[in-house]
PDB file of N, CA and C in Angstrom:
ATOM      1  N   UNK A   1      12.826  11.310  33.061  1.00  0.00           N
ATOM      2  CA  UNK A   1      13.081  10.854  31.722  1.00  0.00           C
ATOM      3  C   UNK A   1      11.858  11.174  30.848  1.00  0.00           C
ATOM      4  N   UNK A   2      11.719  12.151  30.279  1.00  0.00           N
ATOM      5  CA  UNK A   2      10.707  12.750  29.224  1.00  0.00           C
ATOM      6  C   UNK A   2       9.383  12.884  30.032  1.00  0.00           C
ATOM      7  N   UNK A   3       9.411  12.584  31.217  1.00  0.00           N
ATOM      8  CA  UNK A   3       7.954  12.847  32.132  1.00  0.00           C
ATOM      9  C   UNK A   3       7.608  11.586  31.911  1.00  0.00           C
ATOM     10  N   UNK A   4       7.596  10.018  31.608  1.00  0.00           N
ATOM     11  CA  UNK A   4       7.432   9.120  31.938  1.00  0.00           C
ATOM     12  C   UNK A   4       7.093   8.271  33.089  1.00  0.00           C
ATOM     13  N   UNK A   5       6.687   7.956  34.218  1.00  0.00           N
ATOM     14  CA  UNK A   5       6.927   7.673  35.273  1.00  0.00           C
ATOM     15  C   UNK A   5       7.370   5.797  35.108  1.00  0.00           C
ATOM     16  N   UNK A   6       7.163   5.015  34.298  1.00  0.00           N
ATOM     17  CA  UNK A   6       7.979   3.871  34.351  1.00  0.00           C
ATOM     18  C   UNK A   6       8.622   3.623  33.101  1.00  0.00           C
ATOM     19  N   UNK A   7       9.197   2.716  33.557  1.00  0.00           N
ATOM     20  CA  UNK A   7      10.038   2.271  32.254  1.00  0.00           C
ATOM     21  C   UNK A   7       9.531   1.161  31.421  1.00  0.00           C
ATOM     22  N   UNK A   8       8.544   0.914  31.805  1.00  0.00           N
ATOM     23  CA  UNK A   8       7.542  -0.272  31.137  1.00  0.00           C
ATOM     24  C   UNK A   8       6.933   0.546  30.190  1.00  0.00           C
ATOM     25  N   UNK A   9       6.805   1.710  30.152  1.00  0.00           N
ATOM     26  CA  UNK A   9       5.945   2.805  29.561  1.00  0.00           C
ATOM     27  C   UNK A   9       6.556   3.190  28.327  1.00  0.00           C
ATOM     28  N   UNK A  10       8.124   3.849  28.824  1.00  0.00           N
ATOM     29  CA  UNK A  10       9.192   4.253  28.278  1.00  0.00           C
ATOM     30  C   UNK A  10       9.111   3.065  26.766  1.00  0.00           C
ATOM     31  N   UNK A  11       9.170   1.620  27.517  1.00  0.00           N
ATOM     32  CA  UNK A  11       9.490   0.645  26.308  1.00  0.00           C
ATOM     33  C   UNK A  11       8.296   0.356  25.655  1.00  0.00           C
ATOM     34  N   UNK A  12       7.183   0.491  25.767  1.00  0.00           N
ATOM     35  CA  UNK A  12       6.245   0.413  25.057  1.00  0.00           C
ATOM     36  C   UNK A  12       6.275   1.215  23.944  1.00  0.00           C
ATOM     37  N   UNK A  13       6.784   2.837  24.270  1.00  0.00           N
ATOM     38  CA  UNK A  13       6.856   3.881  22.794  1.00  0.00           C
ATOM     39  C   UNK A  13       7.425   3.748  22.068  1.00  0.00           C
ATOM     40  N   UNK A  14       8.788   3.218  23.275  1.00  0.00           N
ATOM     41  CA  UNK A  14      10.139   3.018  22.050  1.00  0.00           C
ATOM     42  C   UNK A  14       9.653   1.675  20.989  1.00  0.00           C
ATOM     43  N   UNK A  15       9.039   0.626  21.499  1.00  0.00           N
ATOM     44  CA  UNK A  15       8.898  -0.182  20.556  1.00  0.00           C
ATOM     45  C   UNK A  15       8.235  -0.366  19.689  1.00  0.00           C
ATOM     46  N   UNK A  16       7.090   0.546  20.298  1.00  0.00           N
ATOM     47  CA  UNK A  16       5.743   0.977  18.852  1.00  0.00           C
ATOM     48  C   UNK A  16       6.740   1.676  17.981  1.00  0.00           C
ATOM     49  N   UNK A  17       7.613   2.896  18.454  1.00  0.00           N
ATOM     50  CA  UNK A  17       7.913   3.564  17.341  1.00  0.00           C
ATOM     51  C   UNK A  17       9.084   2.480  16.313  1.00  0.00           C
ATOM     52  N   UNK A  18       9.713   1.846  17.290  1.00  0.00           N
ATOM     53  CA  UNK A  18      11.054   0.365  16.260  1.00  0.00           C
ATOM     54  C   UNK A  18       9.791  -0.022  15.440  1.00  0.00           C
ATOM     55  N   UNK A  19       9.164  -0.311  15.623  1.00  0.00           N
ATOM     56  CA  UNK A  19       7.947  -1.426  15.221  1.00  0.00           C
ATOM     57  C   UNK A  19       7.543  -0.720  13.591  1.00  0.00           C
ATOM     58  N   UNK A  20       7.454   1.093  13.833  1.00  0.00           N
ATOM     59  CA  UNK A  20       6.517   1.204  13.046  1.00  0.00           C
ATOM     60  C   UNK A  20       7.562   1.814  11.543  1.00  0.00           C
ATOM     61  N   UNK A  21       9.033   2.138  12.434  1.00  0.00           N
ATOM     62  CA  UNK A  21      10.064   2.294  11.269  1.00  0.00           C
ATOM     63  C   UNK A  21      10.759   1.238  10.384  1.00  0.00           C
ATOM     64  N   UNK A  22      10.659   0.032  11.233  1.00  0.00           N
ATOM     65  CA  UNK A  22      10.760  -1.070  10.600  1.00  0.00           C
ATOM     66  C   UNK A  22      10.143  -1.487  10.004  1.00  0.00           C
ATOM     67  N   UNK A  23       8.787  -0.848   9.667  1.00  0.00           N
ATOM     68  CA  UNK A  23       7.321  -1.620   9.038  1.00  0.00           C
ATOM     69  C   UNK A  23       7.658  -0.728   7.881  1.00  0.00           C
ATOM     70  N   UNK A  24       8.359   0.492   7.913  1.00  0.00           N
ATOM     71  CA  UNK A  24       8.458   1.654   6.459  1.00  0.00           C
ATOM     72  C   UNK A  24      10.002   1.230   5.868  1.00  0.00           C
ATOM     73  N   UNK A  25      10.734   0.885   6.579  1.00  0.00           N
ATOM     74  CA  UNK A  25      11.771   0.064   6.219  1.00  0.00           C
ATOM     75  C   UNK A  25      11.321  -0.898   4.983  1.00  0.00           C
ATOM     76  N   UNK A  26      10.512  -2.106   5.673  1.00  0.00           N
ATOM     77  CA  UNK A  26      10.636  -3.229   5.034  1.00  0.00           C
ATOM     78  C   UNK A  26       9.549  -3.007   3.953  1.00  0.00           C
ATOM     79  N   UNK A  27       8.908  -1.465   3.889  1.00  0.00           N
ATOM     80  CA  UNK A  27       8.186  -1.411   2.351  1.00  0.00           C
ATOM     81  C   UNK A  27       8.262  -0.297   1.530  1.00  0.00           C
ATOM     82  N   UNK A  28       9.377   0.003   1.955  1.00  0.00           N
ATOM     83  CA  UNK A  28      10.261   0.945   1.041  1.00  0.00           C
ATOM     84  C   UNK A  28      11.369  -0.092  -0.136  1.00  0.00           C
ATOM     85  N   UNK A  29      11.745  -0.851   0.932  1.00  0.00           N
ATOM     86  CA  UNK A  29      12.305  -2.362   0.547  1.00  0.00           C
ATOM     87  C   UNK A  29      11.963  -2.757  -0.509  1.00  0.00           C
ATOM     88  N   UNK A  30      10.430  -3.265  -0.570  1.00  0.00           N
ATOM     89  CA  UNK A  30       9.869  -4.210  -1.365  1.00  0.00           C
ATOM     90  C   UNK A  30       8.988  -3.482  -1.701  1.00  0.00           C
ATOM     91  N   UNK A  31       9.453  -2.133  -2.404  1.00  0.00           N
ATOM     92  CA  UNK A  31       8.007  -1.129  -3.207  1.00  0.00           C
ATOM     93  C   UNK A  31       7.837  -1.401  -4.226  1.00  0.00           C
ATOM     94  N   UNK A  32       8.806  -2.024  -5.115  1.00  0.00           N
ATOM     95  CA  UNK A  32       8.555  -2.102  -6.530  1.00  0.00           C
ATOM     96  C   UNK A  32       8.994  -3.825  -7.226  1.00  0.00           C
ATOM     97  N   UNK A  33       9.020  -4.732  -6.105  1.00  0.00           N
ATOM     98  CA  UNK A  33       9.583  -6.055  -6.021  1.00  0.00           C
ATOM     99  C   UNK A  33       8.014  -6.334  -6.844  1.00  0.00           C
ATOM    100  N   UNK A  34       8.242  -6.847  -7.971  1.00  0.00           N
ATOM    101  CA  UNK A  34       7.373  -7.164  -9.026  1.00  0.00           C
ATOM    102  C   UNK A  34       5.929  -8.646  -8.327  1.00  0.00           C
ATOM    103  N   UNK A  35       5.258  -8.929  -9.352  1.00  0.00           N
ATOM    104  CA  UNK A  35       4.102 -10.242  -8.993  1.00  0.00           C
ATOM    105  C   UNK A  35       5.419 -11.547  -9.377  1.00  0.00           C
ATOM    106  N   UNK A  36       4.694 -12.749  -9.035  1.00  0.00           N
ATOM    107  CA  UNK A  36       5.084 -14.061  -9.615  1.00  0.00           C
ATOM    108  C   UNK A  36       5.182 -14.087 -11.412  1.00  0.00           C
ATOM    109  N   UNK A  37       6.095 -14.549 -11.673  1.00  0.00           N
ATOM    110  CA  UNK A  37       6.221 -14.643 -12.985  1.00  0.00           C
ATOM    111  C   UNK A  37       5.169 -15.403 -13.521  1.00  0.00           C
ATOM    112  N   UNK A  38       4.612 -15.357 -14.588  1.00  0.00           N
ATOM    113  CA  UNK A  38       3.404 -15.919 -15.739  1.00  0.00           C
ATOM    114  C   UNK A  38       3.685 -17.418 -15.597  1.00  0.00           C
ATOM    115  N   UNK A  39       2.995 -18.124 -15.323  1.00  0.00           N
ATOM    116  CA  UNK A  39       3.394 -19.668 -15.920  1.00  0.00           C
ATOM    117  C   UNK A  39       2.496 -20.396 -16.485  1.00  0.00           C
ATOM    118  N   UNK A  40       3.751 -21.433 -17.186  1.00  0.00           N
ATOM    119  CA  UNK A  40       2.628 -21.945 -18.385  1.00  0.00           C
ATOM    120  C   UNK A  40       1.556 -22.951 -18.115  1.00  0.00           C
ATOM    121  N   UNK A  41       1.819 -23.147 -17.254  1.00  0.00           N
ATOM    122  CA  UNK A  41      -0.105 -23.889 -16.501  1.00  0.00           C
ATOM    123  C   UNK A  41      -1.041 -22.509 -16.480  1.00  0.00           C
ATOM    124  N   UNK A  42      -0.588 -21.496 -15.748  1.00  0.00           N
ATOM    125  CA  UNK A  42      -1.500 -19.953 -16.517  1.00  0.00           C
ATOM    126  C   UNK A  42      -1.926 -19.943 -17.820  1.00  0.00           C
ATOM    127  N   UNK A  43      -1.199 -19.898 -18.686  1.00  0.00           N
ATOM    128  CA  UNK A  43      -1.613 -19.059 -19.925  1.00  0.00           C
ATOM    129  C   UNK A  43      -2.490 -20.504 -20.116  1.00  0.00           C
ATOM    130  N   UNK A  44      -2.181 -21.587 -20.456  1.00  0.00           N
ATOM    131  CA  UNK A  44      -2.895 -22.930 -20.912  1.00  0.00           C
ATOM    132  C   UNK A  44      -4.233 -23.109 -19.979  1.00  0.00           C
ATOM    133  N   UNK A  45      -4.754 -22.698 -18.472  1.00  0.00           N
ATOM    134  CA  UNK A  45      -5.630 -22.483 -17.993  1.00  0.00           C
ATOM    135  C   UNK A  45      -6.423 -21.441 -18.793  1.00  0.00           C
ATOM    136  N   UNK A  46      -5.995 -20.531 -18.844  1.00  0.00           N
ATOM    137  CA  UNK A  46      -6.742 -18.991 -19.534  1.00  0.00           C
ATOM    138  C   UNK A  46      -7.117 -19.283 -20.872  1.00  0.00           C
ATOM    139  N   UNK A  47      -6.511 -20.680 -21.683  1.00  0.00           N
ATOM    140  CA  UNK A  47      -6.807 -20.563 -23.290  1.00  0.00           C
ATOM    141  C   UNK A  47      -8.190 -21.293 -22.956  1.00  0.00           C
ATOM    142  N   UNK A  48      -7.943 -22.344 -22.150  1.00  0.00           N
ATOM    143  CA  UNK A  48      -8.882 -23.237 -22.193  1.00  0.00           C
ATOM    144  C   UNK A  48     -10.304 -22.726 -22.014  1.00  0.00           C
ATOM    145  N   UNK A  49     -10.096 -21.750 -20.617  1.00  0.00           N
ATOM    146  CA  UNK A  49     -11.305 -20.793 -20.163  1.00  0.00           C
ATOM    147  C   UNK A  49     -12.221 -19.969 -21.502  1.00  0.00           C
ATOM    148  N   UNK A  50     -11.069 -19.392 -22.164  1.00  0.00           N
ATOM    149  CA  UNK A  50     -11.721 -18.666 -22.936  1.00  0.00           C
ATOM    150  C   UNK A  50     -12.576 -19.859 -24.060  1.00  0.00           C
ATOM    151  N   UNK A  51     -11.880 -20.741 -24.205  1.00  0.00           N
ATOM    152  CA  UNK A  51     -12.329 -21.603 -25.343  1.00  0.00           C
ATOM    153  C   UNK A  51     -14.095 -22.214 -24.490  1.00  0.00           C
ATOM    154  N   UNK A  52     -13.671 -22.189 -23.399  1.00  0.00           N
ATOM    155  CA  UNK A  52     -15.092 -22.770 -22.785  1.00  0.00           C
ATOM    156  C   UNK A  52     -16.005 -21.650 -23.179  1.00  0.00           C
ATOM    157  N   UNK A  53     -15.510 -20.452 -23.123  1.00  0.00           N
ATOM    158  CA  UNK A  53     -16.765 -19.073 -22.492  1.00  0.00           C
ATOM    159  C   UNK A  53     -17.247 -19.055 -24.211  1.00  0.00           C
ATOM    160  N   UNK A  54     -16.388 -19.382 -25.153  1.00  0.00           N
ATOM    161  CA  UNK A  54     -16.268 -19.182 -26.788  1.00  0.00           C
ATOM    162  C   UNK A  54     -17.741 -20.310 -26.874  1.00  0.00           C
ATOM    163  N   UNK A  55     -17.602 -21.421 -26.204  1.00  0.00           N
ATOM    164  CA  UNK A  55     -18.259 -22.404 -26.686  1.00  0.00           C
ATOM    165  C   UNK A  55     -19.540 -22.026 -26.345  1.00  0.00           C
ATOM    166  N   UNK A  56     -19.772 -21.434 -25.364  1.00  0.00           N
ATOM    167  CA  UNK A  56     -21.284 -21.441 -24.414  1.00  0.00           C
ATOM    168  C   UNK A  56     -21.755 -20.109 -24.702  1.00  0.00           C
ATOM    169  N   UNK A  57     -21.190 -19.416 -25.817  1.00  0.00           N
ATOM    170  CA  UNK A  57     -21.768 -18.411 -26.310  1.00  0.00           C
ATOM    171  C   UNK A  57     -22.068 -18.796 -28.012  1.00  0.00           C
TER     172      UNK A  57
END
């Protein structure tokens, strides 16, 4: 069988190779699956920040 001598061997390739098509699978998948949407504890963190950095300059 392909010059293998066990089958413990055999399943090791086969599963690196499942392993590594499933890994291009699942980010082909999710190539362009966007960030977390903006939220408004964000933007109200970021005003505040700037208003601090405004002050201490």
């Amino acid at each position: 069988m392909l010059g293998i001598p066990d089958k413990a061997v055999f399943l090791a390739y086969a599963l690196s190779v499942f392993s590594a098509l499933l890994c291009v699978l699942y980010g082909v998948a999710n190539w362009n699956k966007g960030d977390e949407p903006i939220q408004t504890e964000d933007v109200q963190w970021a005003k505040e920040e700037k208003e601090d950095i405004e002050e201490t300059l």
